[in-house]
N, C-alpha and C. Protein backbone atom coordinates (compact mmCIF):
# COMPACT_ATOMS: atom_id res chain seq x y z
N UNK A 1 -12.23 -13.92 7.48
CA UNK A 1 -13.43 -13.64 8.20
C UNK A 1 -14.12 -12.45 7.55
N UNK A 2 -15.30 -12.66 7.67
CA UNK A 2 -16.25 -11.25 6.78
C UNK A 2 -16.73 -10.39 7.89
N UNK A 3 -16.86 -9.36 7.40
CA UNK A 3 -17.10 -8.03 8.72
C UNK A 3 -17.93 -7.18 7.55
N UNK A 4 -19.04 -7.06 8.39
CA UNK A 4 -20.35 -6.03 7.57
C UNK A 4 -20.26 -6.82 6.24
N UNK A 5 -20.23 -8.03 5.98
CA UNK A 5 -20.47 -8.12 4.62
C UNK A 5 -19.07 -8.20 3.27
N UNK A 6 -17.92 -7.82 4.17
CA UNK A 6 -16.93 -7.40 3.20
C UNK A 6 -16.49 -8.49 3.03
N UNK A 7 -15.12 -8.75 2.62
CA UNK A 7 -14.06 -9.61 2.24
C UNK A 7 -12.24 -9.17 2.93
N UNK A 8 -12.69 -8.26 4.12
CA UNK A 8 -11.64 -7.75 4.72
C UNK A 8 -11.41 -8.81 5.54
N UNK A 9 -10.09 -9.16 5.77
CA UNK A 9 -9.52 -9.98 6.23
C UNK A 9 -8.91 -9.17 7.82
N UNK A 10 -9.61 -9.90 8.73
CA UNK A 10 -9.08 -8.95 10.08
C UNK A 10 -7.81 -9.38 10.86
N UNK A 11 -7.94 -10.78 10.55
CA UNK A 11 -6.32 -11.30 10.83
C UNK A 11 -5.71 -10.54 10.11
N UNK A 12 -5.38 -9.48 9.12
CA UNK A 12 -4.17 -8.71 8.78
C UNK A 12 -3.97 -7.85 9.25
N UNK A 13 -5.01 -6.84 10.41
CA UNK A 13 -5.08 -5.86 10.65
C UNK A 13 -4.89 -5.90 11.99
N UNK A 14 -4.00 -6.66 13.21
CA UNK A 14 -4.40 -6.64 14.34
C UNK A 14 -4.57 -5.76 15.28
N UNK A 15 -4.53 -4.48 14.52
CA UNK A 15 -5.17 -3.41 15.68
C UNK A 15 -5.96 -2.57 15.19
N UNK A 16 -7.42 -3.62 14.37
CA UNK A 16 -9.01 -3.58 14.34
C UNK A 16 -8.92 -1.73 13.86
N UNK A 17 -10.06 -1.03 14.53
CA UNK A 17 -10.74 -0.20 13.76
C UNK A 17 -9.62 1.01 14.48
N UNK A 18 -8.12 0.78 14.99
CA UNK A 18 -6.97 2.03 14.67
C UNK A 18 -6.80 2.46 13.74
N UNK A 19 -6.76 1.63 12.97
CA UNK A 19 -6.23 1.95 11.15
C UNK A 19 -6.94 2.13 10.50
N UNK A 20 -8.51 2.52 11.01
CA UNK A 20 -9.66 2.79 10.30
C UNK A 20 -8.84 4.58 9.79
N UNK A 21 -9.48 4.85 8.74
CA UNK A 21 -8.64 6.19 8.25
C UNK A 21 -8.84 6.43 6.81
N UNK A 22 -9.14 7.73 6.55
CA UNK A 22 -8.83 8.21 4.90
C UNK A 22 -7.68 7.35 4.24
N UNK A 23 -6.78 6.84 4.86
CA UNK A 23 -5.24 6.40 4.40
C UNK A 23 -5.12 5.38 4.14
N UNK A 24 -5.03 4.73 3.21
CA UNK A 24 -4.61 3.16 2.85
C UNK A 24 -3.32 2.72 3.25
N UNK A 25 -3.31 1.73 3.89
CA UNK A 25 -2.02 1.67 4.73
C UNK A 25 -1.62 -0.14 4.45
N UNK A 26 -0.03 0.07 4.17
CA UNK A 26 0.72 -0.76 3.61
C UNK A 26 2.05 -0.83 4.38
N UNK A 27 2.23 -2.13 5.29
CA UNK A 27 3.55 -2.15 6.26
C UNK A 27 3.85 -3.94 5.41
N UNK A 28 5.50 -3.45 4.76
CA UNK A 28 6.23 -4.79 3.99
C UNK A 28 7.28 -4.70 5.03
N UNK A 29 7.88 -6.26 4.97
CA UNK A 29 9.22 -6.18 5.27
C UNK A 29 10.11 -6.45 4.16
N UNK A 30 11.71 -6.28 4.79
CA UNK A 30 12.68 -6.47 4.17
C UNK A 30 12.86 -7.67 3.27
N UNK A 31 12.03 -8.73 3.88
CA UNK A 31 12.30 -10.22 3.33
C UNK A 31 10.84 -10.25 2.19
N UNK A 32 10.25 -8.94 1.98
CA UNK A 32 9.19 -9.05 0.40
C UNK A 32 8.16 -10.07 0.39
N UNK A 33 7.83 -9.78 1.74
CA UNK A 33 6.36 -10.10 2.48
C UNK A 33 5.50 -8.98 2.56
N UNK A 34 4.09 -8.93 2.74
CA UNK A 34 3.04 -7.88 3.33
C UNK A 34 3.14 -8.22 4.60
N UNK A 35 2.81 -7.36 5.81
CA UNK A 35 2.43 -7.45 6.91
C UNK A 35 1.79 -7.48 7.14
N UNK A 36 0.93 -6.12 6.81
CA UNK A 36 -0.56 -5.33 7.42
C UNK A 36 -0.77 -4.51 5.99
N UNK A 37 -2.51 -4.55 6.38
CA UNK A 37 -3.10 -3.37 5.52
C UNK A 37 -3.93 -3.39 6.06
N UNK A 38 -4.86 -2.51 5.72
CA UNK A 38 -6.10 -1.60 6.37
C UNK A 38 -6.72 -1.94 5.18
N UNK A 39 -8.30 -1.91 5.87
CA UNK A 39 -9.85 -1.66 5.03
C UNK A 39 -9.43 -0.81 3.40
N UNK A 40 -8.87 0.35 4.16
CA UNK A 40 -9.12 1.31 3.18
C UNK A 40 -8.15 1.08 2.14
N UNK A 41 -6.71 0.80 2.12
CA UNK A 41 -5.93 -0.16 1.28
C UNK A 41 -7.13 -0.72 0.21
N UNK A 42 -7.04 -1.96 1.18
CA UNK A 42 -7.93 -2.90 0.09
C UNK A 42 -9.03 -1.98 -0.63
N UNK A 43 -9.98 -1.45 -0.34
CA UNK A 43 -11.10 -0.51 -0.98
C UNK A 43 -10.32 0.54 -2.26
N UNK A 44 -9.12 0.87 -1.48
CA UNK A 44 -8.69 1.66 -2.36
C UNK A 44 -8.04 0.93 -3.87
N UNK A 45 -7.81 -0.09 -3.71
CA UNK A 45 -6.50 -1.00 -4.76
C UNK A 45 -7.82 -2.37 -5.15
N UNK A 46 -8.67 -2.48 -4.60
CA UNK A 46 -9.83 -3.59 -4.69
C UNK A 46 -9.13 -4.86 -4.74
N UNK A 47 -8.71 -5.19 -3.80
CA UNK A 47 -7.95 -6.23 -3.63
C UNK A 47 -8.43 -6.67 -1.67
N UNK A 48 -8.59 -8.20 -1.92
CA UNK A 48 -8.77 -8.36 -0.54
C UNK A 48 -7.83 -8.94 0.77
N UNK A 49 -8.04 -8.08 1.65
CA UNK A 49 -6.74 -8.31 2.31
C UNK A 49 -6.15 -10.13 2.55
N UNK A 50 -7.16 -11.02 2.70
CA UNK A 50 -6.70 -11.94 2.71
C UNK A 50 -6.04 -12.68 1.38
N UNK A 51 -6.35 -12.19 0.70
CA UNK A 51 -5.44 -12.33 -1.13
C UNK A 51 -4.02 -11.68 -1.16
N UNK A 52 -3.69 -10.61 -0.60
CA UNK A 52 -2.58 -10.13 -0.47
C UNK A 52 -2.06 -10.37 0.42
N UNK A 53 -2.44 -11.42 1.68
CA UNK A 53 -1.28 -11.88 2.80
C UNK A 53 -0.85 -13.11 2.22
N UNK A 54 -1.46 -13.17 0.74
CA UNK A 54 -0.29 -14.60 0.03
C UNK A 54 0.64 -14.43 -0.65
N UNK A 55 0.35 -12.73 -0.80
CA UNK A 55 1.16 -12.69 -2.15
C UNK A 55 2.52 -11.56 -1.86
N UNK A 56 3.61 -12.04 -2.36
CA UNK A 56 4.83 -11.01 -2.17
C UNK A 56 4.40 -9.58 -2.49
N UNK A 57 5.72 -8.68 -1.80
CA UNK A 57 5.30 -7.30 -1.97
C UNK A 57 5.41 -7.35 -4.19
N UNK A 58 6.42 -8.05 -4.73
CA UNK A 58 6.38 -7.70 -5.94
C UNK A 58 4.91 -8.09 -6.71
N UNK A 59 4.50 -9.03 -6.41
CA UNK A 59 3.04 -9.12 -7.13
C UNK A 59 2.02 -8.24 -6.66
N UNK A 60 1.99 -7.64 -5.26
CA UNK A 60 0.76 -6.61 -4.66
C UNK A 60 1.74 -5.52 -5.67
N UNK A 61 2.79 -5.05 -5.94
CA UNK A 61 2.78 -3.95 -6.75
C UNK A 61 2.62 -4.42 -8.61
N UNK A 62 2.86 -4.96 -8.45
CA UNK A 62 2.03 -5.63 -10.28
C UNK A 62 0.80 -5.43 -10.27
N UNK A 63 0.04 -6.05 -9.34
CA UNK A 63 -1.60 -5.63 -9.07
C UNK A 63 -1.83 -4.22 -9.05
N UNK A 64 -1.21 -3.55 -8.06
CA UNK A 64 -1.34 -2.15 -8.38
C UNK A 64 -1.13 -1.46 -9.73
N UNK A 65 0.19 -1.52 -10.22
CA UNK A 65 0.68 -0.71 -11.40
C UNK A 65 -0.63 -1.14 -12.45
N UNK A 66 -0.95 -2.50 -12.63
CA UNK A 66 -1.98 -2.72 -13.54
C UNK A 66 -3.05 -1.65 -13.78
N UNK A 67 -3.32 -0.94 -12.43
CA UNK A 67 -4.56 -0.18 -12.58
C UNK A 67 -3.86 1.07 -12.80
N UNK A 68 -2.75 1.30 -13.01
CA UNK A 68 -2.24 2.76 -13.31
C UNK A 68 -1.65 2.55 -14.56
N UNK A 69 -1.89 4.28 -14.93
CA UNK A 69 -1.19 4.75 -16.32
C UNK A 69 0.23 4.74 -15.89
N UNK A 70 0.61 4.30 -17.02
CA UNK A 70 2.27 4.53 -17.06
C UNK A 70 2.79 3.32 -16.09
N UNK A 71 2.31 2.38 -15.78
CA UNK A 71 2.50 0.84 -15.39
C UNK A 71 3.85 0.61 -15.13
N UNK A 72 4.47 0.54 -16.42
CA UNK A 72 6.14 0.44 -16.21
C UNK A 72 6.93 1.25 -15.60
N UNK A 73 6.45 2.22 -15.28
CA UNK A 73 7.67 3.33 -14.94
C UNK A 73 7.29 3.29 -13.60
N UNK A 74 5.73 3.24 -12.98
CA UNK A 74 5.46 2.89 -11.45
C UNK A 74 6.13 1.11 -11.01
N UNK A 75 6.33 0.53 -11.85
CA UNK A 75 7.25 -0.40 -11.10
C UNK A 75 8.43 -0.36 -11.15
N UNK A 76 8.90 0.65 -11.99
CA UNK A 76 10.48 0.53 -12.22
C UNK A 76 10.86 1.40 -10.85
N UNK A 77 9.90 2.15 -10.43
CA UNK A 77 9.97 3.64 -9.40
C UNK A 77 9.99 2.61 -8.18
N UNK A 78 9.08 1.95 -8.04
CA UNK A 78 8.87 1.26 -6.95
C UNK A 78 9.99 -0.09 -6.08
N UNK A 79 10.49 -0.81 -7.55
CA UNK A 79 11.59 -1.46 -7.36
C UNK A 79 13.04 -0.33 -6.67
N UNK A 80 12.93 0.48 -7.57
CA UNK A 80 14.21 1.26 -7.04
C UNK A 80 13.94 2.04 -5.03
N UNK A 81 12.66 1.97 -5.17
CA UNK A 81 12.39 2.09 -3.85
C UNK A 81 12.56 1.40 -3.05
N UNK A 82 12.34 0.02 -3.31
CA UNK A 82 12.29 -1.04 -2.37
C UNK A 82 13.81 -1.26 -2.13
N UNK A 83 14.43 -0.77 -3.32
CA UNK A 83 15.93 -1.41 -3.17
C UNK A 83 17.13 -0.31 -2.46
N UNK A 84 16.17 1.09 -2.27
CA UNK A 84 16.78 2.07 -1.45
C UNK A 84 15.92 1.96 -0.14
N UNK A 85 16.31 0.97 0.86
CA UNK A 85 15.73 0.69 2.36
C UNK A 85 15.09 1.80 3.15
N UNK A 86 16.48 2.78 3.01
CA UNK A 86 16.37 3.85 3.79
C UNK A 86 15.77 5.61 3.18
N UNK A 87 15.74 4.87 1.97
CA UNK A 87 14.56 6.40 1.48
C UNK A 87 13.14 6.67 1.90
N UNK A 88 13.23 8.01 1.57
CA UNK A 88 11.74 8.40 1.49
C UNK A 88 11.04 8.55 0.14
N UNK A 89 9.50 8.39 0.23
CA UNK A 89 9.30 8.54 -0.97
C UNK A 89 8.04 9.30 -1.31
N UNK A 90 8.08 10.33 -1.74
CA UNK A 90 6.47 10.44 -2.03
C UNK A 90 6.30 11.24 -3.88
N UNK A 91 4.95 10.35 -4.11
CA UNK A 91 4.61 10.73 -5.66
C UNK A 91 2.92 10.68 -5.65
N UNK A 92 2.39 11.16 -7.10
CA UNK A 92 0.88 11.02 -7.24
C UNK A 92 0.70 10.02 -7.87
N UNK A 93 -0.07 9.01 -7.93
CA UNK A 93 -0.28 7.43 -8.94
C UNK A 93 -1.79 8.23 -9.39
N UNK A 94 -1.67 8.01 -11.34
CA UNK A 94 -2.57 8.31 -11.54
C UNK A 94 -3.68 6.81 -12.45
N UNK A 95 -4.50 6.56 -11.97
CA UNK A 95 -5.07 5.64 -12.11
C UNK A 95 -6.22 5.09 -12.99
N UNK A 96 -5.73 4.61 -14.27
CA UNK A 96 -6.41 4.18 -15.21
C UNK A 96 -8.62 4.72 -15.27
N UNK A 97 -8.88 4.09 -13.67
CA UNK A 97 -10.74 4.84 -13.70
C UNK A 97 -10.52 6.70 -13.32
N UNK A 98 -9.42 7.13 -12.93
CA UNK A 98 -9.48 8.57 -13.19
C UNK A 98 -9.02 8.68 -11.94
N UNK A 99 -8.72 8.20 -10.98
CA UNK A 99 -8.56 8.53 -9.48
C UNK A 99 -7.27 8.72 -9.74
N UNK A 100 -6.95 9.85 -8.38
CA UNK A 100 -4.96 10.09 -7.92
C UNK A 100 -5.00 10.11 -6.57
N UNK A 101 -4.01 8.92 -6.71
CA UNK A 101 -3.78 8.78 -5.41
C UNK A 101 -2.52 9.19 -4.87
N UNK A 102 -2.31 9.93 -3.03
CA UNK A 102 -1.27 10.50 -3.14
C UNK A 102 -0.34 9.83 -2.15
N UNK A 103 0.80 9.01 -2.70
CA UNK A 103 1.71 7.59 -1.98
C UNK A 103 2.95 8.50 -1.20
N UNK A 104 3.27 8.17 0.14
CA UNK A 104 3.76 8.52 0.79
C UNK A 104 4.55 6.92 0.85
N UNK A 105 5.62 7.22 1.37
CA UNK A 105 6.50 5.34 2.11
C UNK A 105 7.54 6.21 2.63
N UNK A 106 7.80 5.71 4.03
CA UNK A 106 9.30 5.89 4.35
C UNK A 106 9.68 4.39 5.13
N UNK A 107 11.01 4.43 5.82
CA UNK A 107 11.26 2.80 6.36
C UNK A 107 10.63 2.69 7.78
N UNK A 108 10.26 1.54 8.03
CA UNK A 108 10.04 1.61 9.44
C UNK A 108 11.50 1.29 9.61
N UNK A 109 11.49 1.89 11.06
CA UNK A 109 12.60 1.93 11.83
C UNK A 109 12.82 0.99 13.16
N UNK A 110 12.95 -0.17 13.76
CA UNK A 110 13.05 -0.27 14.82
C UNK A 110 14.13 -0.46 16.00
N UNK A 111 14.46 -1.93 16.27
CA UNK A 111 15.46 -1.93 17.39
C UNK A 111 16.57 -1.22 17.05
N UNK A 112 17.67 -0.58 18.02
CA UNK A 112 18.81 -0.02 17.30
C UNK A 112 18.89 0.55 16.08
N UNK A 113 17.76 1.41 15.81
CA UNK A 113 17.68 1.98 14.63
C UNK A 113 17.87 1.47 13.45
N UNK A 114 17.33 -0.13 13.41
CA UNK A 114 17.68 -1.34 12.33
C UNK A 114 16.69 -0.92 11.15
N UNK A 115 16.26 -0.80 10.07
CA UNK A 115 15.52 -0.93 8.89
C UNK A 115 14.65 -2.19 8.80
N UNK A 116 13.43 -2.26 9.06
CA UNK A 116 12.98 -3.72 9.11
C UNK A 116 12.09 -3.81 8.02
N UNK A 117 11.58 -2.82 7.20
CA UNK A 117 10.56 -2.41 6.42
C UNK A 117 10.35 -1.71 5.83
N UNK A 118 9.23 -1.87 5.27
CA UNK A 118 8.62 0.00 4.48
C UNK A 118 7.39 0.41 5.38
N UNK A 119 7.05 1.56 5.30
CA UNK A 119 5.34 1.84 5.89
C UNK A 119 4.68 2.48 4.73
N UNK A 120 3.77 2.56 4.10
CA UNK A 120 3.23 3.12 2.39
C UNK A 120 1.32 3.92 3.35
N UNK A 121 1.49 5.23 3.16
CA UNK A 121 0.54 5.55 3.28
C UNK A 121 0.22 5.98 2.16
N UNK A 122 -1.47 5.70 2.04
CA UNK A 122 -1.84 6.25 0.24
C UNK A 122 -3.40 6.97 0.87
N UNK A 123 -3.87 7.93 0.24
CA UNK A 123 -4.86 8.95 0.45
C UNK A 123 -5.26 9.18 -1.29
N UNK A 124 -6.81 9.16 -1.64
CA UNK A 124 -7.16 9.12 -2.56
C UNK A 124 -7.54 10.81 -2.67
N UNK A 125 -6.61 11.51 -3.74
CA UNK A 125 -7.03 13.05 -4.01
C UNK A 125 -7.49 13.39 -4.81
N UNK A 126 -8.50 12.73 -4.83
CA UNK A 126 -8.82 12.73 -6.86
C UNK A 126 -9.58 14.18 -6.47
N UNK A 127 -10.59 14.22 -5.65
CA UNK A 127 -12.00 14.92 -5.13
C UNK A 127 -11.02 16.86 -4.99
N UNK A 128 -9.88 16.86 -4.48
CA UNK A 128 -8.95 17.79 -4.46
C UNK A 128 -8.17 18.29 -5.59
N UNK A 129 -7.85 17.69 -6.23
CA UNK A 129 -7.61 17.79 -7.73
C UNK A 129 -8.41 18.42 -8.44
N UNK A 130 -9.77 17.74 -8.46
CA UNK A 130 -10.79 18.41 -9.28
C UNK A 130 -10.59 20.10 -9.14
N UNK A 131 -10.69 20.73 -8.17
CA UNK A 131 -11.27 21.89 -7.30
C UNK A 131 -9.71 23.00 -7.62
């Protein structure tokens, strides 16, 4: 469905303009699916949310690394992330048109303190950097 014109997909987002935010927001599960993303995700990675509710978490991070320097080593970082459930993670992705973005992930947590996921917040600092 199109909203103002975009290519944001609102079936991914089912709680609408909450996740409106500076923060690009990325919820995978364990089984290397996407869940959810936000507007700003997609804007941030130019990818549209309904394109990435097809695609496994390993191809949305191929798509990503593509637009970053040092490509290989952000997926080698990222695999080892995915494959430590219960870490935290945070680094700067620096990005081929000049932008840095600053990636936060820890696990979601739910029933009985089970591991069901990741949560990936990303905030673009390029504008902070400069200064």
């Amino acid at each position: 469905m199109k909203q103002n014109g975009s290519d944001y997909d609102w079936d991914m987002d089912p709680f609408g303009d909450q996740l409106a935010s500076k923060d690009g927001m990325l919820v995978t599960n364990n089984g290397g699916q996407v869940e959810l993303v936000n507007r700003e995700f997609c804007r941030m990675w130019q990818v549209t949310a309904k394109a990435v509710k097809k695609w496994t978490v390993a191809k949305l991070i191929d798509c990503m690394a593509s637009k970053m320097r040092e490509s290989e080593t952000v997926r080698a970082e990222t695999t080892t992330i995915l494959g430590r459930t219960n870490g935290i993670y945070r680094n700067e992705a620096f990005l081929d048109d000049g932008r840095v973005i600053d990636v936060h992930s820890f696990p979601m947590i739910g029933a009985e303190n089970k591991i069901s996921g990741r949560i990936w917040y990303m905030r673009d600092v390029t504008e902070q950097k400069k200064s």
